[in-house]
C-alpha atoms as a PDB file:
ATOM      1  CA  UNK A   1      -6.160   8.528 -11.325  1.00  0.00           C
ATOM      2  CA  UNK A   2      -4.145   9.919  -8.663  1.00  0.00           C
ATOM      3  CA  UNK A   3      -1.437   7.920  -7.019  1.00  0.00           C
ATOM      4  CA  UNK A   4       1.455   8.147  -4.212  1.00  0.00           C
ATOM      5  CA  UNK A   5       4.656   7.164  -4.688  1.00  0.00           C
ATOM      6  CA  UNK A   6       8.054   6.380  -2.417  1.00  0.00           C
ATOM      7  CA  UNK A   7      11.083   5.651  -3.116  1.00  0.00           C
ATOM      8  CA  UNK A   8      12.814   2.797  -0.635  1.00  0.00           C
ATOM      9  CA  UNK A   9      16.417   1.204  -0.896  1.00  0.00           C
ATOM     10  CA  UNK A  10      17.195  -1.866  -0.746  1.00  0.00           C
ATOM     11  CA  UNK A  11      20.129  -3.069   0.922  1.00  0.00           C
ATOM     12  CA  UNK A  12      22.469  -6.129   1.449  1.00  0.00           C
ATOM     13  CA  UNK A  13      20.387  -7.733   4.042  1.00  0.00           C
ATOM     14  CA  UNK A  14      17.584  -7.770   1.678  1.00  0.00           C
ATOM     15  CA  UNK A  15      19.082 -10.144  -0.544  1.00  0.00           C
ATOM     16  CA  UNK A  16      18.685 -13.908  -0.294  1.00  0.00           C
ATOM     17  CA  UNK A  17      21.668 -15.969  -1.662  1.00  0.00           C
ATOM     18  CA  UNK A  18      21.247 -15.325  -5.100  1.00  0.00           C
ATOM     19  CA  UNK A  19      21.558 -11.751  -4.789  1.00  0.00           C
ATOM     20  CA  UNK A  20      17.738 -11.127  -5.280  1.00  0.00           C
ATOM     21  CA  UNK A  21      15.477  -8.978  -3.179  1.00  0.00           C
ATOM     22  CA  UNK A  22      13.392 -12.274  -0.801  1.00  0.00           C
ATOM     23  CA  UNK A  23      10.320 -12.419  -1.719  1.00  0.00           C
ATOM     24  CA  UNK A  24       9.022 -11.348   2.016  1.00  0.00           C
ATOM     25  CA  UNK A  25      10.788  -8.028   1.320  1.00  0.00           C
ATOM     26  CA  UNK A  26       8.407  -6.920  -1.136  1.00  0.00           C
ATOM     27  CA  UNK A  27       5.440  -7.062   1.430  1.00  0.00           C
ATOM     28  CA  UNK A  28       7.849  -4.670   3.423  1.00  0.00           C
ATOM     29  CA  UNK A  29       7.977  -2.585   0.771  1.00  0.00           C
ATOM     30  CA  UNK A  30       4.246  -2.357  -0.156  1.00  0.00           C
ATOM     31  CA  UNK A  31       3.687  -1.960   3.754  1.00  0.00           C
ATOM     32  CA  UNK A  32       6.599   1.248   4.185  1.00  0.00           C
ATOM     33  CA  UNK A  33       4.667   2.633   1.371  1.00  0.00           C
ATOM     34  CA  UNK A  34       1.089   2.235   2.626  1.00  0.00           C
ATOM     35  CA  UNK A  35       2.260   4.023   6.134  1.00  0.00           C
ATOM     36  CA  UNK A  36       3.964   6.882   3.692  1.00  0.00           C
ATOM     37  CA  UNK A  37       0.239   7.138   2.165  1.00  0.00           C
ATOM     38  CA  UNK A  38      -1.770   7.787   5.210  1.00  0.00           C
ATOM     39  CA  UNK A  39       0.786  10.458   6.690  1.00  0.00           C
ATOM     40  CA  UNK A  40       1.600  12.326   3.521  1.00  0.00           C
ATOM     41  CA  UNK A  41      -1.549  11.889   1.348  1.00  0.00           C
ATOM     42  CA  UNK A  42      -3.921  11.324   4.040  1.00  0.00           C
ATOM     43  CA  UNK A  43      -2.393  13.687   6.643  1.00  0.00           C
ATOM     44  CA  UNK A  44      -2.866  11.277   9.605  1.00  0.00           C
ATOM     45  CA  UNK A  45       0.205  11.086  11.420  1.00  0.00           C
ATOM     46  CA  UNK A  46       1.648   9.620  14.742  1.00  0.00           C
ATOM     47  CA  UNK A  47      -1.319   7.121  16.422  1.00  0.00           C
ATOM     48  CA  UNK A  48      -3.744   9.468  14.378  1.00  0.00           C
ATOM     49  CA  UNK A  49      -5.904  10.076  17.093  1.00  0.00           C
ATOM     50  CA  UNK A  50      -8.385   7.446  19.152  1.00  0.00           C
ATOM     51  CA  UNK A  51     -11.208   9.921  17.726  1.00  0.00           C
ATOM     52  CA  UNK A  52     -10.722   8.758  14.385  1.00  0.00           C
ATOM     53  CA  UNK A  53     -12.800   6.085  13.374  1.00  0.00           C
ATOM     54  CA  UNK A  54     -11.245   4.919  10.193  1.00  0.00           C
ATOM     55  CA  UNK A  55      -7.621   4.532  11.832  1.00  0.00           C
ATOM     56  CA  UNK A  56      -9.158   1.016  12.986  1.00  0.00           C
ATOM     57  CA  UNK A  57      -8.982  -1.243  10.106  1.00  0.00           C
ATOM     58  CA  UNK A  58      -7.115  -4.958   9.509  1.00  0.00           C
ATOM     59  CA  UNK A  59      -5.770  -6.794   6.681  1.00  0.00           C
ATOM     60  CA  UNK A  60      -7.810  -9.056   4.981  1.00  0.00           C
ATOM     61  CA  UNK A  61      -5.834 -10.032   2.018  1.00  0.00           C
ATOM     62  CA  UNK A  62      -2.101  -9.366   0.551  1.00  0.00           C
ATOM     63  CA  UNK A  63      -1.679 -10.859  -3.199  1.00  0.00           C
ATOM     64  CA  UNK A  64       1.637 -10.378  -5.290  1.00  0.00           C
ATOM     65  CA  UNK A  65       2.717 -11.520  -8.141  1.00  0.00           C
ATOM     66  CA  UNK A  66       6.383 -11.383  -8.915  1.00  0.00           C
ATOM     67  CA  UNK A  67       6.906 -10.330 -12.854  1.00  0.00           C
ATOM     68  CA  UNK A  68      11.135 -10.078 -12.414  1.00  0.00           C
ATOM     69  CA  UNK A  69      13.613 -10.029  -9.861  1.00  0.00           C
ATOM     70  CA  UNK A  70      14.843  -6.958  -8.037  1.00  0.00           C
ATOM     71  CA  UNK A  71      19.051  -7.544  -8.310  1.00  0.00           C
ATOM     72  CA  UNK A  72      21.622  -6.414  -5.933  1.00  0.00           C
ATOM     73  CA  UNK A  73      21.333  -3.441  -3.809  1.00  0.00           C
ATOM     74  CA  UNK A  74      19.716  -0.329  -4.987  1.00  0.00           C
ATOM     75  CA  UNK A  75      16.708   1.888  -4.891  1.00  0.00           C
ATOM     76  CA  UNK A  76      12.925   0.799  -6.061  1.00  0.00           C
ATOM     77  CA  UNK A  77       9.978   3.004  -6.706  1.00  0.00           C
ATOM     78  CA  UNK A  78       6.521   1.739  -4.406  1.00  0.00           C
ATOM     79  CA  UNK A  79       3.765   2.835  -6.420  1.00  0.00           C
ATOM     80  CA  UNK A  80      -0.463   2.658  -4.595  1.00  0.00           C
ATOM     81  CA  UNK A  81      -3.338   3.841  -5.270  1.00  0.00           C
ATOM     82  CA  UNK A  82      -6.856   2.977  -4.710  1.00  0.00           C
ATOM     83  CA  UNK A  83      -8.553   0.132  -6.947  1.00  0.00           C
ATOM     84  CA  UNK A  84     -12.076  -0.257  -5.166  1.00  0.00           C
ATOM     85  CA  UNK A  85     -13.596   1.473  -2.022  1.00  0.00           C
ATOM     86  CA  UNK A  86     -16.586  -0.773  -0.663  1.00  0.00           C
ATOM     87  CA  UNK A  87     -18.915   0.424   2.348  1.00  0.00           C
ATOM     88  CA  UNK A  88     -16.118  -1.289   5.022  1.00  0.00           C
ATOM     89  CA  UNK A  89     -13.203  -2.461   2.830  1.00  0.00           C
ATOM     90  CA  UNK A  90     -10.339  -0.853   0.778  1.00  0.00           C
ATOM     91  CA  UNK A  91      -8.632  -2.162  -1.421  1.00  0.00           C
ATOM     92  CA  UNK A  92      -4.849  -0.951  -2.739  1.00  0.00           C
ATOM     93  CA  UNK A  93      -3.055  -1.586  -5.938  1.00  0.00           C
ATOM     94  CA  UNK A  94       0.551  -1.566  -6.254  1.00  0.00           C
ATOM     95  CA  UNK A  95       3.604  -1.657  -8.454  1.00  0.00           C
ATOM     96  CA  UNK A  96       6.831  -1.952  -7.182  1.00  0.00           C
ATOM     97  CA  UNK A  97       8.936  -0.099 -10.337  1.00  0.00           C
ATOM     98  CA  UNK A  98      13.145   0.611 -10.817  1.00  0.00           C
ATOM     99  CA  UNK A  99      13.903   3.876 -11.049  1.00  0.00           C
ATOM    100  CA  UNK A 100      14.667   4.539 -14.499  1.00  0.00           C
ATOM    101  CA  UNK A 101      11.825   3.004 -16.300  1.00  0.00           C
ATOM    102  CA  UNK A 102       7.997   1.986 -15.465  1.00  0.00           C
ATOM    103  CA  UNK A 103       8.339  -1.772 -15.949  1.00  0.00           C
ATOM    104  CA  UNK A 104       6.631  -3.774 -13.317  1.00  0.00           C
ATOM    105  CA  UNK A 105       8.888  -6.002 -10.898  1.00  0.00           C
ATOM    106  CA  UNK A 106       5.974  -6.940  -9.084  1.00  0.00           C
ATOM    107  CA  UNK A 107       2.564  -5.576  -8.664  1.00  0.00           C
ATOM    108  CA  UNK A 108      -0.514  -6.865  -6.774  1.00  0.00           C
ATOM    109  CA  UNK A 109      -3.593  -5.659  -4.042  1.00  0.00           C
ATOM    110  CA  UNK A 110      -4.217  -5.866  -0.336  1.00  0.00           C
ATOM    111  CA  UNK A 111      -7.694  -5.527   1.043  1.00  0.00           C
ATOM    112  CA  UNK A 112      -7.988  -3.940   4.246  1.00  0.00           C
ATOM    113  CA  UNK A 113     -11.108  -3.765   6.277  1.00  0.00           C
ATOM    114  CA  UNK A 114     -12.353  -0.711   8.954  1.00  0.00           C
ATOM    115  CA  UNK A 115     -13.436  -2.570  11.741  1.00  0.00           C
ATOM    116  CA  UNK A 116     -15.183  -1.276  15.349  1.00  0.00           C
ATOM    117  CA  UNK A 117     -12.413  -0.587  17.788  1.00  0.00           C
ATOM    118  CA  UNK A 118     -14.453  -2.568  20.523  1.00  0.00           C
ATOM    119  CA  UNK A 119     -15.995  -5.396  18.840  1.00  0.00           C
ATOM    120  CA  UNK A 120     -13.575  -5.476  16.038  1.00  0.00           C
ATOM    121  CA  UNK A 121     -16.329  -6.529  13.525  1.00  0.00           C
ATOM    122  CA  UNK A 122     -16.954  -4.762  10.208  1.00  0.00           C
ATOM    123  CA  UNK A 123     -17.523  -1.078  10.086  1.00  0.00           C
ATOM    124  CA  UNK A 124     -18.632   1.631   7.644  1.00  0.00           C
ATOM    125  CA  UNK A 125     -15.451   4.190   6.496  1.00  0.00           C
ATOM    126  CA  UNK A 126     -16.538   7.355   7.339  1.00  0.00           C
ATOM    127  CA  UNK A 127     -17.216  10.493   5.108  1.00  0.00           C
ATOM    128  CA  UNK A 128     -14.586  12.433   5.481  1.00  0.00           C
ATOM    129  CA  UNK A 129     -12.530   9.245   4.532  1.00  0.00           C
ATOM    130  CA  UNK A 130     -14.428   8.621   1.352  1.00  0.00           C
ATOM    131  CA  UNK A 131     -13.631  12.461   0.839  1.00  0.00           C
ATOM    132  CA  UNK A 132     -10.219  12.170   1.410  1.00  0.00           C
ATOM    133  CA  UNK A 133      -9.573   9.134  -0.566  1.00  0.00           C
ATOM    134  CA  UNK A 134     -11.714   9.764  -3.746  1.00  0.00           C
ATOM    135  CA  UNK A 135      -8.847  11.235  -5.595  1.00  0.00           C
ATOM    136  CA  UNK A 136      -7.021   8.564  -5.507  1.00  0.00           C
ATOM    137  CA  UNK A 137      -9.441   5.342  -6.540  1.00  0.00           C
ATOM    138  CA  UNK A 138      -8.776   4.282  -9.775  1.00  0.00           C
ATOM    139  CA  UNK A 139     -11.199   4.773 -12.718  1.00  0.00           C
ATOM    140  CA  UNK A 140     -12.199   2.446 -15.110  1.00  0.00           C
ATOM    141  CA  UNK A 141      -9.932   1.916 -18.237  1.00  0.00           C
ATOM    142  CA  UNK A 142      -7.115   3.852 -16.085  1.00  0.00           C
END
């Protein structure tokens, strides 16, 4: 299974009072990572173009669990790939990793859906998504 990866830092204002990355941070994270995946993996880039169907798409669901606390200021590794591609919905798998070592501080999914830019219901991803995208779903047992 293919995956992208970013590296973000995180910084004093990041912190709560005890020092430990807030937990509404880690959202941020998974989010600044996401946008990293369509431009570098995907190759979309700026408002990636009103002719391209698949740029229209919401978040349905954002699930995290915390594993152990990110301490004092540093840098974290955003890993995402592709756990399940339906006929309208995606959804993402992350890991948000130190640098040094692949131990989980958090990990979790968000389901986005591709939706009709007028009616904003439901729509199919198109082919040349599904193209683009295979690489990186995740196999079975991976």
């Amino acid at each position: 299974m293919r995956f992208h990866e970013a590296i973000h830092g995180v910084y004093f204002d990041d912190l709560d009072a005890l020092q430990i990355l807030h937990n509404a941070r880690y959202v941020l994270l998974f989010e600044r990572t996401i946008g990293s995946f369509w431009t570098r993996a995907m190759g979309w880039s700026g408002m990636l173009g009103l002719s391209n169907p698949d740029r229209f798409h919401l978040v349905r669901t954002n699930a995290i669990e915390y594993l152990r606390p990110v301490t004092g200021i540093g840098e974290v590794r955003v890993r995402v790939w592709v756990e399940k591609l339906g006929s309208s919905s995606l959804t993402f798998g992350f890991r948000i990793l130190p640098m040094d070592e692949d131990v989980d501080y958090a990990r979790g999914t968000r389901v986005i859906v591709c939706v009709d830019q007028e009616s904003r219901r439901p729509a199919p991803w198109s082919p040349e998504f599904r193209e683009r995208v295979a690489p990186y779903i995740r196999v079975e047992g991976s």
